[in-house]
Protein backbone atom coordinates (compact mmCIF):
# COMPACT_ATOMS: atom_id res chain seq x y z
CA UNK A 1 0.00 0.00 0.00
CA UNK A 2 1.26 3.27 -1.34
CA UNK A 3 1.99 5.71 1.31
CA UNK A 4 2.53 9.57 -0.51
CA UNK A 5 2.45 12.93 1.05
CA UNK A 6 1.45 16.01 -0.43
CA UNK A 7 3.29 19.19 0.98
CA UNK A 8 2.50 21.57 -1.61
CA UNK A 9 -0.70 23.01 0.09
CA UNK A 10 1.48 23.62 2.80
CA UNK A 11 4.48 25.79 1.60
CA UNK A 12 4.18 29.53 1.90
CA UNK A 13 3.00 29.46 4.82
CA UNK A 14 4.33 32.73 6.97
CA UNK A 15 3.48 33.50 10.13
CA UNK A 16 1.11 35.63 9.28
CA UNK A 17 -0.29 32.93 7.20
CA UNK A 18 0.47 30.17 9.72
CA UNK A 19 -2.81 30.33 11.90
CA UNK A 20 -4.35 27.23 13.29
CA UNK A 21 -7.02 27.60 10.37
CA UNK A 22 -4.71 27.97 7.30
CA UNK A 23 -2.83 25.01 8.71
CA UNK A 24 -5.74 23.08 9.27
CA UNK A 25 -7.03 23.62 5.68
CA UNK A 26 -3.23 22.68 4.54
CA UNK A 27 -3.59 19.52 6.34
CA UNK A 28 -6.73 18.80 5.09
CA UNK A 29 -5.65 19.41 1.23
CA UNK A 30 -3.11 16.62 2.38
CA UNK A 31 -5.51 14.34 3.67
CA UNK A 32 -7.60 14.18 0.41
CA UNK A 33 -4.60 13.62 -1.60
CA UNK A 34 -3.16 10.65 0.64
CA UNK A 35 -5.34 7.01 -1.27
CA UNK A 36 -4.08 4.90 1.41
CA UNK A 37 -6.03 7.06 4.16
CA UNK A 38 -9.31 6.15 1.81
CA UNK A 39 -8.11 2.37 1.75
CA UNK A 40 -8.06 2.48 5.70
CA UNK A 41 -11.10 3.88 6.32
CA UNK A 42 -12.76 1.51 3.78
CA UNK A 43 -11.34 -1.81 4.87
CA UNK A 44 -12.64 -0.79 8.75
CA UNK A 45 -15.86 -0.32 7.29
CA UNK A 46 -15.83 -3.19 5.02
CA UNK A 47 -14.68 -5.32 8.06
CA UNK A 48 -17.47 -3.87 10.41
CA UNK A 49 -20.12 -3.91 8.30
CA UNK A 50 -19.30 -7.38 6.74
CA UNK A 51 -18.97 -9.13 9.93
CA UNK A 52 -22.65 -7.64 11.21
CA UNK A 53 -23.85 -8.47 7.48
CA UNK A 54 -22.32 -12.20 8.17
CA UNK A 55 -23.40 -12.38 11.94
CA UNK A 56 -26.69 -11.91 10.69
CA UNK A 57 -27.46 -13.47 7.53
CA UNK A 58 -25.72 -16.99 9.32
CA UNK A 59 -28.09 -16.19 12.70
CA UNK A 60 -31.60 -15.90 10.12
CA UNK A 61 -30.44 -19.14 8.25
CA UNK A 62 -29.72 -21.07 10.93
CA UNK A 63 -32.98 -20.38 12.70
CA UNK A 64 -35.25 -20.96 9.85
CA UNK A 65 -37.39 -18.30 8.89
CA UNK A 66 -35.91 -15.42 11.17
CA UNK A 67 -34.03 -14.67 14.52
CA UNK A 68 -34.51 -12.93 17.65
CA UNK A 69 -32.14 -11.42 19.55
CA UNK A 70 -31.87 -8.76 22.31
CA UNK A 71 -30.20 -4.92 21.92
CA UNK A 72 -27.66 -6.41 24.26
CA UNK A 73 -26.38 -8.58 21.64
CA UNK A 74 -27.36 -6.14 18.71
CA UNK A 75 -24.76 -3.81 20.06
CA UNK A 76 -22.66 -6.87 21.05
CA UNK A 77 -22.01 -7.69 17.28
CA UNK A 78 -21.75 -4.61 15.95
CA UNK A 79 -18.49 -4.01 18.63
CA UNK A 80 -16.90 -7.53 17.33
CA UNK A 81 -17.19 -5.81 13.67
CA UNK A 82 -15.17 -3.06 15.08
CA UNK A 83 -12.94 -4.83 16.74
CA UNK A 84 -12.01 -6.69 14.07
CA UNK A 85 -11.71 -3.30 11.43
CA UNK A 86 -10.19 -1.47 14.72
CA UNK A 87 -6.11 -2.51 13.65
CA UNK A 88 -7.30 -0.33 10.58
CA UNK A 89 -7.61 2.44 12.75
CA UNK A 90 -4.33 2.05 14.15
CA UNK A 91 -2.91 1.67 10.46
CA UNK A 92 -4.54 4.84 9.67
CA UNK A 93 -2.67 6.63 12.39
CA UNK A 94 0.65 5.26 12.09
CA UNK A 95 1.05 6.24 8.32
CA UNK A 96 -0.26 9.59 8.91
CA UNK A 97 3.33 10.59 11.11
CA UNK A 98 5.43 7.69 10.24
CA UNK A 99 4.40 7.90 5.99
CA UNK A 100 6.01 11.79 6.07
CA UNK A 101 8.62 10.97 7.87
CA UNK A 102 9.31 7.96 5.33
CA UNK A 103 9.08 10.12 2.46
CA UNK A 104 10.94 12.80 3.80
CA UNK A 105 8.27 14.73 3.39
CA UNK A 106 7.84 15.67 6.97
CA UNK A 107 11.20 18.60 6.42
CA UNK A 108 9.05 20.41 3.74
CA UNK A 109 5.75 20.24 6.08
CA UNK A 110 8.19 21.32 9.16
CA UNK A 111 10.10 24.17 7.00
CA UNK A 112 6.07 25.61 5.73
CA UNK A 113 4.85 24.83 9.34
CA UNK A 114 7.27 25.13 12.31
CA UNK A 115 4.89 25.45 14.89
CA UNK A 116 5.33 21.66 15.02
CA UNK A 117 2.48 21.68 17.67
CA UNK A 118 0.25 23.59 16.37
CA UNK A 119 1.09 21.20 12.89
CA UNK A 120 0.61 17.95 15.02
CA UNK A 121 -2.31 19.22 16.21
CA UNK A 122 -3.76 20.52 13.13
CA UNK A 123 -3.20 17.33 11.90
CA UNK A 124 -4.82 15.40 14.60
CA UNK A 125 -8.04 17.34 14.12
CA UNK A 126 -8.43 16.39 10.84
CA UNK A 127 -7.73 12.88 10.85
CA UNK A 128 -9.74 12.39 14.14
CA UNK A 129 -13.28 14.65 12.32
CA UNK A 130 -12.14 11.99 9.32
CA UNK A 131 -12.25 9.47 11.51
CA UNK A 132 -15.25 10.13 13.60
CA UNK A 133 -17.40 10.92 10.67
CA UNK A 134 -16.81 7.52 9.27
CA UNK A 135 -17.28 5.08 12.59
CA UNK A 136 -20.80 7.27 13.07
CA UNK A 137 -21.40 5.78 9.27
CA UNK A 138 -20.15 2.63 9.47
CA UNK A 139 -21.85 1.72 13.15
CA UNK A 140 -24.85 2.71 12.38
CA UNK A 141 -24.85 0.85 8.92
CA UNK A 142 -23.68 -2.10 10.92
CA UNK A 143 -26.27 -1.08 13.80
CA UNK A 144 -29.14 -1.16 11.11
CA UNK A 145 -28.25 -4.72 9.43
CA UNK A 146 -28.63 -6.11 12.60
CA UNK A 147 -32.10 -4.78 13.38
CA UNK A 148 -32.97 -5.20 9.75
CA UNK A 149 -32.04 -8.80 9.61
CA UNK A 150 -34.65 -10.11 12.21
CA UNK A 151 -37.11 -9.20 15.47
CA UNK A 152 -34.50 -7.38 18.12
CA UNK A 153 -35.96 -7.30 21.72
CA UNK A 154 -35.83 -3.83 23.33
CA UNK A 155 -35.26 -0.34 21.98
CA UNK A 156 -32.79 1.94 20.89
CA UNK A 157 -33.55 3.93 23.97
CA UNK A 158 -33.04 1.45 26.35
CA UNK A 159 -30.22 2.47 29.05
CA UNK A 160 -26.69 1.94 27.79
CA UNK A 161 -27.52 1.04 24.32
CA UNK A 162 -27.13 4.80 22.50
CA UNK A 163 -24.22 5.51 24.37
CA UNK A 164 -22.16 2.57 23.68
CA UNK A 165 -22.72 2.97 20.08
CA UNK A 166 -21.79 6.20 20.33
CA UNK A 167 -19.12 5.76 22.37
CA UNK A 168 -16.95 2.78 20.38
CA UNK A 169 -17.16 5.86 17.91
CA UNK A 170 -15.33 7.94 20.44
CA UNK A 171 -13.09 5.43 21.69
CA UNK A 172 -11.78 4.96 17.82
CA UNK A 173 -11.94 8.13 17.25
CA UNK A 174 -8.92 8.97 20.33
CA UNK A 175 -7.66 5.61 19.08
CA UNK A 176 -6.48 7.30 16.08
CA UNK A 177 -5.18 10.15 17.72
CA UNK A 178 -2.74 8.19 20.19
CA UNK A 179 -1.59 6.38 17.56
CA UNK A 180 -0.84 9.12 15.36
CA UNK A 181 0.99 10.54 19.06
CA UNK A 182 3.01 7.35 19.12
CA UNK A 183 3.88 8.31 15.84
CA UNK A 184 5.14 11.45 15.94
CA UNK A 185 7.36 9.40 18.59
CA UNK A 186 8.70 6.73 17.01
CA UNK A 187 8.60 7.98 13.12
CA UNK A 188 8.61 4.49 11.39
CA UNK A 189 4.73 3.30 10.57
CA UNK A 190 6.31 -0.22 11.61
CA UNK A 191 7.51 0.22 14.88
CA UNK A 192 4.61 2.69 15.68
CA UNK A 193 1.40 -0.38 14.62
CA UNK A 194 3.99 -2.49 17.04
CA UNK A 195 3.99 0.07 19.92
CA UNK A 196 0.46 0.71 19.85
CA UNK A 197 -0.60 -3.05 19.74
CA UNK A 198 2.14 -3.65 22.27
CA UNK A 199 0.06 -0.91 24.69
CA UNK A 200 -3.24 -2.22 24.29
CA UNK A 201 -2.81 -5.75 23.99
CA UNK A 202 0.16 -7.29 25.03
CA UNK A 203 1.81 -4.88 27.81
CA UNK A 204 -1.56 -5.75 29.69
CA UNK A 205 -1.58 -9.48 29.14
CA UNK A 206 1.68 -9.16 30.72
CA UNK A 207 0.66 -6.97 33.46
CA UNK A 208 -2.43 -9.29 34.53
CA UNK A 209 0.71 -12.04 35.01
CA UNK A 210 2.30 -10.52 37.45
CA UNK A 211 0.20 -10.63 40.97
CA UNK A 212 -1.21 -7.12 42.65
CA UNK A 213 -1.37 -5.36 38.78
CA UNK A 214 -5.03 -5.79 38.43
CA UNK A 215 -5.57 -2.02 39.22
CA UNK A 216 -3.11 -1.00 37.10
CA UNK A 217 -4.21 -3.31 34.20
CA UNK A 218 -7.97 -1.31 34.59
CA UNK A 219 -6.23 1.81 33.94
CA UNK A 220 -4.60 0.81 30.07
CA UNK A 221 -5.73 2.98 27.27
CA UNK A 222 -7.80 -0.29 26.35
CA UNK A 223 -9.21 -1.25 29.64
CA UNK A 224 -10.25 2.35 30.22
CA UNK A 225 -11.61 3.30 26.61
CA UNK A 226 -13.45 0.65 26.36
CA UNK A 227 -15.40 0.76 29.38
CA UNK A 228 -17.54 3.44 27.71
CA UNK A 229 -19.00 0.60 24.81
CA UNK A 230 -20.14 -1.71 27.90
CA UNK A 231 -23.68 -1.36 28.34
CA UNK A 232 -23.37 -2.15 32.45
CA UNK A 233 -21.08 0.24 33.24
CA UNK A 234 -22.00 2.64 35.87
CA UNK A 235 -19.11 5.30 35.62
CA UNK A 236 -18.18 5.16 31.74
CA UNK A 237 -17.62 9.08 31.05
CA UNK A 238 -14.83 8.58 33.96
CA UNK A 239 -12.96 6.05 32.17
CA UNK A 240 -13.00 7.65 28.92
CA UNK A 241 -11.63 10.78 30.69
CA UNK A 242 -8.84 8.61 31.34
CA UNK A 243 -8.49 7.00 27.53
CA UNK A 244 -8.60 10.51 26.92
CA UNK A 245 -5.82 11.41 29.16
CA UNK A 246 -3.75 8.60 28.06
CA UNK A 247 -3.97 9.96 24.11
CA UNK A 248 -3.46 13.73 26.08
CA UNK A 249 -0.01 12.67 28.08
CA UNK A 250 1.26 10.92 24.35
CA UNK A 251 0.23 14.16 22.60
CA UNK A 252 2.61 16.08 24.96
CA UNK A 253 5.17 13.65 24.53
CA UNK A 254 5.18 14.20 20.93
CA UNK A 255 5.41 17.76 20.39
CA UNK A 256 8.03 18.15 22.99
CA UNK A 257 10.02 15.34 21.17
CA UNK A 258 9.67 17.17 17.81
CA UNK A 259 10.78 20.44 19.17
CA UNK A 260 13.87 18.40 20.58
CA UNK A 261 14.85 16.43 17.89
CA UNK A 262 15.43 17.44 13.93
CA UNK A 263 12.99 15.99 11.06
């Protein structure tokens, strides 16, 4: 998969010029321009919406002549479709940092921008509205085949069951942002998909090993976003506060090792 940059938008930029806006537009012209950003977002969506499409069309044949489920498990299936699409996500973020700096194109962007902050962050934004717009799409598509494809029990407005939807979009949403702060890190879209599976899959496997690390297991960028997609959870907004903080502290880590260290 092609990774190419497009700095062009982005040169000229003085600092009169250089306002969060004007960069923000610059790193939007970018974002168009990039195909294998489009190939990301459509292979999460083709893997969340394909495995609700499959999850149901197996669940009506199998129970001959329709199938009934609860919102519970509705919402349950649409999450596994996400899960699944959700190293997408992560792909998405790591070429957006590590892609310029492979290309070299990252000196050119640096040289138009050098507010590298206010570029990282400009860059964030967009791939994070990108990113949010197309999870709200894709889960409720997924959402939909799954009440389309036989009698659900319960509603839409039953306790828990708007939020989590709306919150997996949030959690992939700052998903994409960490990852893109790992990035700006690490610089190599390798080593950065490594790191970030590393924190939210293996470093806690490793963790719940070792005895008296449950609490600090609970508090891993996956323990703690997710908690906002479970339907039983009485204190979700807390725990995302934390996810949040996690992709926050990364965010800080990467602008002050961009100021520190040369493109």
């Amino acid at each position: 998969m092609a990774v190419t940059t497009l700095a062009v938008p982005v040169a000229g930029l003085t600092p009169a010029r250089g306002g969060f806006g004007n960069v923000l537009r610059a790193e939007w012209t970018k974002f168009r321009s990039v195909r294998s950003v489009r190939w990301c977002l459509a292979i999460f969506a083709m893997l969340a919406i394909g495995t609700s499409a499959l999850i149901a069309v197996t669940t009506t044949v199998s129970s001959w002549g329709g199938s009934t489920s609860t919102m519970g498990q509705a919402v349950a299936v649409v999450q596994l479709g996400a899960a699944l699409g959700e190293i997408a996500i992560m792909v998405l973020g790591a070429m957006a940092i590590g892609g310029e700096y492979r290309s070299g194109m990252i000196k050119v962007s640096l040289m138009s921008v050098p507010w590298r902050g206010r570029m990282l962050a400009a860059k964030m934004t967009v791939f994070a509205a990108a990113t949010l717009v197309t999870t709200l799409v894709v889960v409720g598509i997924s959402f939909a085949v799954q009440l389309a494809a036989g009698e659900v029990l319960g509603s839409v407005t039953d306790p828990g069951v708007l939020r989590s939807l709306l919150g997996l979009c949030a959690y992939l949403t700052v998903l994409v942002v960490l990852t893109m702060a790992v990035g700006a890190m690490i610089r190599h879209t390798a080593g950065v998909i490594f790191a970030t599976l590393g924190l939210f899959y293996v470093l806690p496997v490793l963790l719940s090993l070792v005895p008296g690390t449950e609490k600090l297991v609970e508090v891993m960028p996956l323990m703690a976003g997710m908690r906002i997609t479970d339907m039983a959870e009485s204190a979700p907004w807390g725990w995302f506060a934390l996810y949040c903080a996690w992709a926050a502290g990364m965010f800080g880590l990467a602008v002050l090792g961009m100021r520190r260290r040369d493109a």
